[in-house]
C-alpha atoms as a PDB file:
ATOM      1  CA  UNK A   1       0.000   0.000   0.000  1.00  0.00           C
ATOM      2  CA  UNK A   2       1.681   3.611  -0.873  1.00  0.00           C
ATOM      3  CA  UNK A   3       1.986   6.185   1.524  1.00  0.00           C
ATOM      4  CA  UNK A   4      -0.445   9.119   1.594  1.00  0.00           C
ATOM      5  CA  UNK A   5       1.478  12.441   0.680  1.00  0.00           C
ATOM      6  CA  UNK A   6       0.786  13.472   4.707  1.00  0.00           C
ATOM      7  CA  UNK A   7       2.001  10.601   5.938  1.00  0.00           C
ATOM      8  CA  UNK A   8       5.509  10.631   3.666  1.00  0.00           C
ATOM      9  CA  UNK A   9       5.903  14.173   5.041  1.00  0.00           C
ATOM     10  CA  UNK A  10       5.427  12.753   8.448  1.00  0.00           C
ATOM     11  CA  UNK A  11       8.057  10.362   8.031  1.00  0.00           C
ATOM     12  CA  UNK A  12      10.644  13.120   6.214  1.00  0.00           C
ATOM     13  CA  UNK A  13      10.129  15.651   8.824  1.00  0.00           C
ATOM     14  CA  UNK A  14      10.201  13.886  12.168  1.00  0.00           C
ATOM     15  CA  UNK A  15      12.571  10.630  11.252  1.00  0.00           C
ATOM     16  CA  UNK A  16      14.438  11.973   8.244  1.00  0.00           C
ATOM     17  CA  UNK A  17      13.592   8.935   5.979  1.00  0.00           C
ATOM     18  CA  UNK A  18      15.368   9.286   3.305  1.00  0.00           C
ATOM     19  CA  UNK A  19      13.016   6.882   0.780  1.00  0.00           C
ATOM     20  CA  UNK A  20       9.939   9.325   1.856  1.00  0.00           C
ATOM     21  CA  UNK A  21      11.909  12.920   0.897  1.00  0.00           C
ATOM     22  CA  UNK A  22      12.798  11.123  -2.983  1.00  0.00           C
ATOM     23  CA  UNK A  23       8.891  10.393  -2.983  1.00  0.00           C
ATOM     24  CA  UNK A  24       7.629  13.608  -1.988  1.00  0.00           C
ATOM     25  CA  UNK A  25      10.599  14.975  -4.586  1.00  0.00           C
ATOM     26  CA  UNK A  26       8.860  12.943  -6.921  1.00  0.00           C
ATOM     27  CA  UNK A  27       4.983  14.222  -6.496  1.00  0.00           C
ATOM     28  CA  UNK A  28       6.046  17.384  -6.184  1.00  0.00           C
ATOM     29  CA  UNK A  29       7.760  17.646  -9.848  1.00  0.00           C
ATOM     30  CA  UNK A  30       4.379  18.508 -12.002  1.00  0.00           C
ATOM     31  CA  UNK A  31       4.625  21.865  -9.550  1.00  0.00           C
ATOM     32  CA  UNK A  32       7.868  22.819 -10.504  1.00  0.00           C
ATOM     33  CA  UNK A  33       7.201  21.700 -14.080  1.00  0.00           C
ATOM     34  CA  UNK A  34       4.166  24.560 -13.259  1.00  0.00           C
ATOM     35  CA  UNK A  35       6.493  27.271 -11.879  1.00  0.00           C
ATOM     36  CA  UNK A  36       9.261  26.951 -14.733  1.00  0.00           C
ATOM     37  CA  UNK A  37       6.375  27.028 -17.375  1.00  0.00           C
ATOM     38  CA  UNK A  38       5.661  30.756 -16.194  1.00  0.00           C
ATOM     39  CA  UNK A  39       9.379  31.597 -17.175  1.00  0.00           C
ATOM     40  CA  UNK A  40      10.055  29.997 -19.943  1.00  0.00           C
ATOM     41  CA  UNK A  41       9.480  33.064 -22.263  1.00  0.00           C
ATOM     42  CA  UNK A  42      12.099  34.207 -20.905  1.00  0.00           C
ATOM     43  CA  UNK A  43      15.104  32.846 -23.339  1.00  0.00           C
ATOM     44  CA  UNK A  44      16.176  29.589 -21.263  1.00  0.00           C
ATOM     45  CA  UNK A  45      15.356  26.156 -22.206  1.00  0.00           C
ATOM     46  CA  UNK A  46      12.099  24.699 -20.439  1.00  0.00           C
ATOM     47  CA  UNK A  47      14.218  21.777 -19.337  1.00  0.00           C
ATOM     48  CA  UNK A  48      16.595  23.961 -17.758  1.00  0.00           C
ATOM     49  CA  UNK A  49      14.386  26.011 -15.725  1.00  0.00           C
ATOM     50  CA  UNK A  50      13.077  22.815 -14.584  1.00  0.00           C
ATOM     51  CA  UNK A  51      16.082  21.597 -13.430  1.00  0.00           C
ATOM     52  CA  UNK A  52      16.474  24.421 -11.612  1.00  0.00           C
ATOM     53  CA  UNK A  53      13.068  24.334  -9.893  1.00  0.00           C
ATOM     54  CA  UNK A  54      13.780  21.124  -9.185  1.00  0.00           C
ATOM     55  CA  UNK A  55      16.605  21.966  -6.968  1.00  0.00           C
ATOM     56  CA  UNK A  56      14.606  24.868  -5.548  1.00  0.00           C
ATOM     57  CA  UNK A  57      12.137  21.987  -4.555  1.00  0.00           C
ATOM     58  CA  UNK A  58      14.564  20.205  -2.797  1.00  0.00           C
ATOM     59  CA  UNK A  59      16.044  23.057  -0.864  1.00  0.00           C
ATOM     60  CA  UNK A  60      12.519  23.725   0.495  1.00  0.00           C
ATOM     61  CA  UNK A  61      11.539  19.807   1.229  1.00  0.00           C
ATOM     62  CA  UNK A  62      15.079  19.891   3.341  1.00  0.00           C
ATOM     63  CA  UNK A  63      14.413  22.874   4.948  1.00  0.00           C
ATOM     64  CA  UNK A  64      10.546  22.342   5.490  1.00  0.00           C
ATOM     65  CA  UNK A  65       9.458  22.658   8.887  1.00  0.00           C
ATOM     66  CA  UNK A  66       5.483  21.687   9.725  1.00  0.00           C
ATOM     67  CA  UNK A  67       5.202  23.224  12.701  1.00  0.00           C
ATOM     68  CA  UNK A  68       5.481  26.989  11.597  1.00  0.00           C
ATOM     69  CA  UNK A  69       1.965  26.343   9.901  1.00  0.00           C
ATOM     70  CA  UNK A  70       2.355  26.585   5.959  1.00  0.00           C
ATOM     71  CA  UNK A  71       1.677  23.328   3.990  1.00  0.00           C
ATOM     72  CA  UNK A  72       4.811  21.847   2.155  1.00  0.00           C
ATOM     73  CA  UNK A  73       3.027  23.886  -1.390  1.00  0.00           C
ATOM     74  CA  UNK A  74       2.809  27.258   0.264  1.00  0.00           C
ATOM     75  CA  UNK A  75       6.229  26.833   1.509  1.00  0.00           C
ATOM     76  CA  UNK A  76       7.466  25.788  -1.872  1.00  0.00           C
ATOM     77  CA  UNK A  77       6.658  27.857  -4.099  1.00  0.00           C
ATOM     78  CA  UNK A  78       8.398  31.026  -3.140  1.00  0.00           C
ATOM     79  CA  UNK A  79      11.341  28.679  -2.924  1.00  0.00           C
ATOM     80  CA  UNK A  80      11.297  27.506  -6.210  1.00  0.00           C
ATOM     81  CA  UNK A  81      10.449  30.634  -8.237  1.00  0.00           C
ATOM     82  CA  UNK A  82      13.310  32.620  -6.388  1.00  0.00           C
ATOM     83  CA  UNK A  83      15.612  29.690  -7.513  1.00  0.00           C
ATOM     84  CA  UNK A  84      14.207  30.229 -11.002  1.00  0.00           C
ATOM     85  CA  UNK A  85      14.510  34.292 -10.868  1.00  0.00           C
ATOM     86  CA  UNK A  86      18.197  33.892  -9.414  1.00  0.00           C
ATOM     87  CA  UNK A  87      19.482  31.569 -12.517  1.00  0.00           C
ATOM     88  CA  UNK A  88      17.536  33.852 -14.695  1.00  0.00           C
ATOM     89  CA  UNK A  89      19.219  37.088 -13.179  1.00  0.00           C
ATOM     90  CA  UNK A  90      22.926  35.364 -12.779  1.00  0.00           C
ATOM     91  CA  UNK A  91      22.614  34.027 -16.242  1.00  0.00           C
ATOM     92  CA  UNK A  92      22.684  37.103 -17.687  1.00  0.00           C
ATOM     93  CA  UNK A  93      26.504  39.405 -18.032  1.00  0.00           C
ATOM     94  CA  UNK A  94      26.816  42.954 -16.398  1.00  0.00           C
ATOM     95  CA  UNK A  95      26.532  46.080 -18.805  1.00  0.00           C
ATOM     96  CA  UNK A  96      28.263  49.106 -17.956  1.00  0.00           C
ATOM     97  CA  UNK A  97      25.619  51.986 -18.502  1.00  0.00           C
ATOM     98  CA  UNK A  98      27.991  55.034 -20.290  1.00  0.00           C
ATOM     99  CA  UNK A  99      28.059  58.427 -18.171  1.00  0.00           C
ATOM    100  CA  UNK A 100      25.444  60.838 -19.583  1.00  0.00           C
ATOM    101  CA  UNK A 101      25.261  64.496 -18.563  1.00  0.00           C
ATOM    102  CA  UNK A 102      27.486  63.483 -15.199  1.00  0.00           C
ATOM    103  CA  UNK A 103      25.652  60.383 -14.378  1.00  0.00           C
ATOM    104  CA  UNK A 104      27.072  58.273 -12.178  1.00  0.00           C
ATOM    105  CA  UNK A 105      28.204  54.530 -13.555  1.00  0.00           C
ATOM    106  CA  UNK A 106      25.648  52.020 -13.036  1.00  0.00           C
ATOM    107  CA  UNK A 107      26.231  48.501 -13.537  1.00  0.00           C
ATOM    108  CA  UNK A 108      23.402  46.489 -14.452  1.00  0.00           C
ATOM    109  CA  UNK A 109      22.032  43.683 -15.801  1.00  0.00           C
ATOM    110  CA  UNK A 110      21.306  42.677 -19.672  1.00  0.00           C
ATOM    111  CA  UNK A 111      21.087  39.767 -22.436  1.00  0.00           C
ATOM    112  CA  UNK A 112      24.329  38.564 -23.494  1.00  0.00           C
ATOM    113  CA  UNK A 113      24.836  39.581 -27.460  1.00  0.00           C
ATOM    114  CA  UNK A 114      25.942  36.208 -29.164  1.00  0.00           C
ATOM    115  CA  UNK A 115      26.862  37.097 -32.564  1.00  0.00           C
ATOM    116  CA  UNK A 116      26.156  33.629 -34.013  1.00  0.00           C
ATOM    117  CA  UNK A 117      22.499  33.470 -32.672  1.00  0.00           C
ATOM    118  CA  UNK A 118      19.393  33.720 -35.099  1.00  0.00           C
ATOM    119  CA  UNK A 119      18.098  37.163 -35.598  1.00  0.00           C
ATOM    120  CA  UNK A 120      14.821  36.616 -33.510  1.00  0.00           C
ATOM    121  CA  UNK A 121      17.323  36.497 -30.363  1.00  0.00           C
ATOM    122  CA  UNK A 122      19.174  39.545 -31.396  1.00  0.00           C
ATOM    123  CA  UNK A 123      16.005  41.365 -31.139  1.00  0.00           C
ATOM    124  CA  UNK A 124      15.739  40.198 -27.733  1.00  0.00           C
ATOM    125  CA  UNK A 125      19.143  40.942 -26.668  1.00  0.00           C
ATOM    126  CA  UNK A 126      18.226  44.439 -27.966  1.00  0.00           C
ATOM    127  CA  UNK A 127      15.018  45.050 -25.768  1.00  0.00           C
ATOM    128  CA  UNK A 128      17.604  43.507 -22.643  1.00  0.00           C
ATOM    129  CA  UNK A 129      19.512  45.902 -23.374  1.00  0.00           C
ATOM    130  CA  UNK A 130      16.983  48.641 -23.089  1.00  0.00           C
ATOM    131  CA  UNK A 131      15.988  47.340 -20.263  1.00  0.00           C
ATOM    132  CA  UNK A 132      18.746  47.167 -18.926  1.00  0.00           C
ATOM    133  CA  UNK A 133      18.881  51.510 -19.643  1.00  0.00           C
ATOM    134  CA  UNK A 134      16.013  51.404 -17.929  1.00  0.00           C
ATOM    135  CA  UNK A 135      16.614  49.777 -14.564  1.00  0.00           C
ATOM    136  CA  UNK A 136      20.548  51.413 -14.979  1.00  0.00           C
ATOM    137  CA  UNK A 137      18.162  54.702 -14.447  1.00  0.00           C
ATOM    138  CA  UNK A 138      15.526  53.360 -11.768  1.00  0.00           C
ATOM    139  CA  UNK A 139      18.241  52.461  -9.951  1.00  0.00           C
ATOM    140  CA  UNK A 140      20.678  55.896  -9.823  1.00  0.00           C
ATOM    141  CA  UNK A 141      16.604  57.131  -9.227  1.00  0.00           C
ATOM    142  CA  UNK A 142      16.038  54.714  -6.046  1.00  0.00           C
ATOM    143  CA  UNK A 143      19.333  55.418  -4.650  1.00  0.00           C
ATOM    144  CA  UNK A 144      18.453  59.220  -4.450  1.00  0.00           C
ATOM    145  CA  UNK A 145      15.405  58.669  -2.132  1.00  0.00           C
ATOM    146  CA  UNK A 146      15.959  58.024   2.095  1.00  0.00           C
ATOM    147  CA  UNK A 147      16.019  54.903   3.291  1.00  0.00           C
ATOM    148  CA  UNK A 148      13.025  54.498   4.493  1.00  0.00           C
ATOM    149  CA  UNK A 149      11.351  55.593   0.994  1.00  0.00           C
ATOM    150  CA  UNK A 150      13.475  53.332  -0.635  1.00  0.00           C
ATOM    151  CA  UNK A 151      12.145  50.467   1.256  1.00  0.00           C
ATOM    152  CA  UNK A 152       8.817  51.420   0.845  1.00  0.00           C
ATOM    153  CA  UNK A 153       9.301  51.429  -3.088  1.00  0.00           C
ATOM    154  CA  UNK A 154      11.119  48.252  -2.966  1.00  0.00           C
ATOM    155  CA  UNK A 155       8.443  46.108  -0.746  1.00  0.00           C
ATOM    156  CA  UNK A 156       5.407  47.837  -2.768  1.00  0.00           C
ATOM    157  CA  UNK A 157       6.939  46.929  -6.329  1.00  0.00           C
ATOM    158  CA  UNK A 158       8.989  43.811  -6.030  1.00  0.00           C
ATOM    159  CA  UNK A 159       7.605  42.282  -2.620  1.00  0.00           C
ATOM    160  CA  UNK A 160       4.122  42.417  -4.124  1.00  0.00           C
ATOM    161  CA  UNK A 161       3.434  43.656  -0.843  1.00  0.00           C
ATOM    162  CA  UNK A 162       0.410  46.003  -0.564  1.00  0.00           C
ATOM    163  CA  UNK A 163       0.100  49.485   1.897  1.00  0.00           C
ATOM    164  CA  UNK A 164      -1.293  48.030   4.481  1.00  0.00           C
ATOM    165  CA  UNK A 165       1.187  44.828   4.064  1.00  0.00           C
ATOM    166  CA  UNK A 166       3.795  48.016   3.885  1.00  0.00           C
ATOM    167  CA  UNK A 167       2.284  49.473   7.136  1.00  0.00           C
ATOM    168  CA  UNK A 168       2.365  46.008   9.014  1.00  0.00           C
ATOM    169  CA  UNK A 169       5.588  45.780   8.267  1.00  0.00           C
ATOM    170  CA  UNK A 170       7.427  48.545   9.020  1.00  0.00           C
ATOM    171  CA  UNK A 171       4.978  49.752  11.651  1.00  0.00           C
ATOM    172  CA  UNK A 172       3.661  52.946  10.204  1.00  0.00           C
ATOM    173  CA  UNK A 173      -0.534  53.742   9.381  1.00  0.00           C
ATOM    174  CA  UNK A 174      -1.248  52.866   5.938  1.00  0.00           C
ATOM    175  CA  UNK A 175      -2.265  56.563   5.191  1.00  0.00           C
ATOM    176  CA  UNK A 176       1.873  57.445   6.007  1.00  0.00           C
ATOM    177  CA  UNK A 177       2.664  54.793   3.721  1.00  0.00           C
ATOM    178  CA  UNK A 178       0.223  56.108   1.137  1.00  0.00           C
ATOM    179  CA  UNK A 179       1.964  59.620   1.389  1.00  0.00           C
ATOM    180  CA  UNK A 180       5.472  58.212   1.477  1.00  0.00           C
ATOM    181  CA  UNK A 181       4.544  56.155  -1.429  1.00  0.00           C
ATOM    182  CA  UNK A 182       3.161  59.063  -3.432  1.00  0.00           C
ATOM    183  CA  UNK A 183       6.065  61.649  -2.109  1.00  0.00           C
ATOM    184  CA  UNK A 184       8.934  58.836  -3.432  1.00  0.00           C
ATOM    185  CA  UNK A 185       7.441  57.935  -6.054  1.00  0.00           C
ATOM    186  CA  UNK A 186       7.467  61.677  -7.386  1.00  0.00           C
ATOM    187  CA  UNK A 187      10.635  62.362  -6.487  1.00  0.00           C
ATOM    188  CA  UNK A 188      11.702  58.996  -8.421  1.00  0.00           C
ATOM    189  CA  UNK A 189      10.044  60.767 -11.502  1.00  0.00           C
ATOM    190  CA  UNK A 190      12.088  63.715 -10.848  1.00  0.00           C
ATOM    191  CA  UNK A 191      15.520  61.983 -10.369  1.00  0.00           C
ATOM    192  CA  UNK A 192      14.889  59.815 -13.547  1.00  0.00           C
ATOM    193  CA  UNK A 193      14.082  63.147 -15.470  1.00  0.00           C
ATOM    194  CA  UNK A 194       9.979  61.843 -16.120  1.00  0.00           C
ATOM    195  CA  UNK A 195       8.412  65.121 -14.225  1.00  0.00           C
END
């Protein structure tokens, strides 16, 4: 008779059994498979990013812990698409961004040109580039604003997190994070030279 999926996590997490962490590996795959789908647009072989999951999902089955609440899934997840993001993002080679009107040297991240590759991928490598302009800029922009702005910025656009998430956080009323959102976000405009 097989083991339920709770009862293989049972016997991972409180003896360690070896035999049930290569199962729960195993039913866990078609969710990575899931994860590395949503990135696969993204110029890296499907296979690739799956491996990568994969070892994303292993990190988190090692490190899972049932008794701070979240199911093995919830836990996952994050887990595996940050192990995704950080091949994606170390995958790519830095781009010094040339000094404009006394701007100060940004290194950043873009597409690596490959001057054998088809012509389709050239066009990408262009819009990394770009891209690449672009956050060069953002960041000069995010560097100009306190600390505390800065953080707010950071955890409302790339944390996903919302105001009040913002407020909980960092202990402030979500109508101070509203105006410190607005007030940075302005002054990003500014910096960037959008006004």
């Amino acid at each position: 008779m097989a083991a339920t999926f709770d009862e293989l996590l049972r016997s991972w997490c409180d003896d360690r059994d070896p035999d049930a962490r290569r199962q729960l590996i195993e039913l866990q795959l078609p969710l990575v498979r899931a994860l590395a789908r949503r990135f696969a647009s993204r110029g890296e072989q499907f296979e690739d990013l799956a491996q990568v999951g994969a070892v994303g999902l292993i990190k988190a089955i090692d490190r899972y812990d049932p008794r701070r609440g979240a199911s093995l899934t919830a836990y996952a997840v994050p887990t595996i698409v940050g192990e995704i993001r950080r091949h994606l993002r170390d995958s790519t080679q830095p781009l010094r961004v040339p000094r404009r009107n006394g701007e100060q040297r940004v290194v950043v991240q873009a597409v690596a040109l490959d001057a054998d590759a088809p012509s389709s991928r050239d066009v990408r490598a262009e819009r990394g580039l770009e891209l690449g302009e672009e956050r060069a800029l953002i960041e000069a922009g995010l560097r100009a604003l306190p600390r505390r702005q800065r953080r707010i910025v950071q955890l409302h656009y790339f944390a996903n997190l919302s105001q009040r998430g913002i407020a909980s956080e960092l202990g402030l009323s979500q109508v101070h994070v509203s105006r410190l959102l607005h007030d940075s976000l302005g002054k990003l405009r500014r910096e960037i030279g959008q006004t």
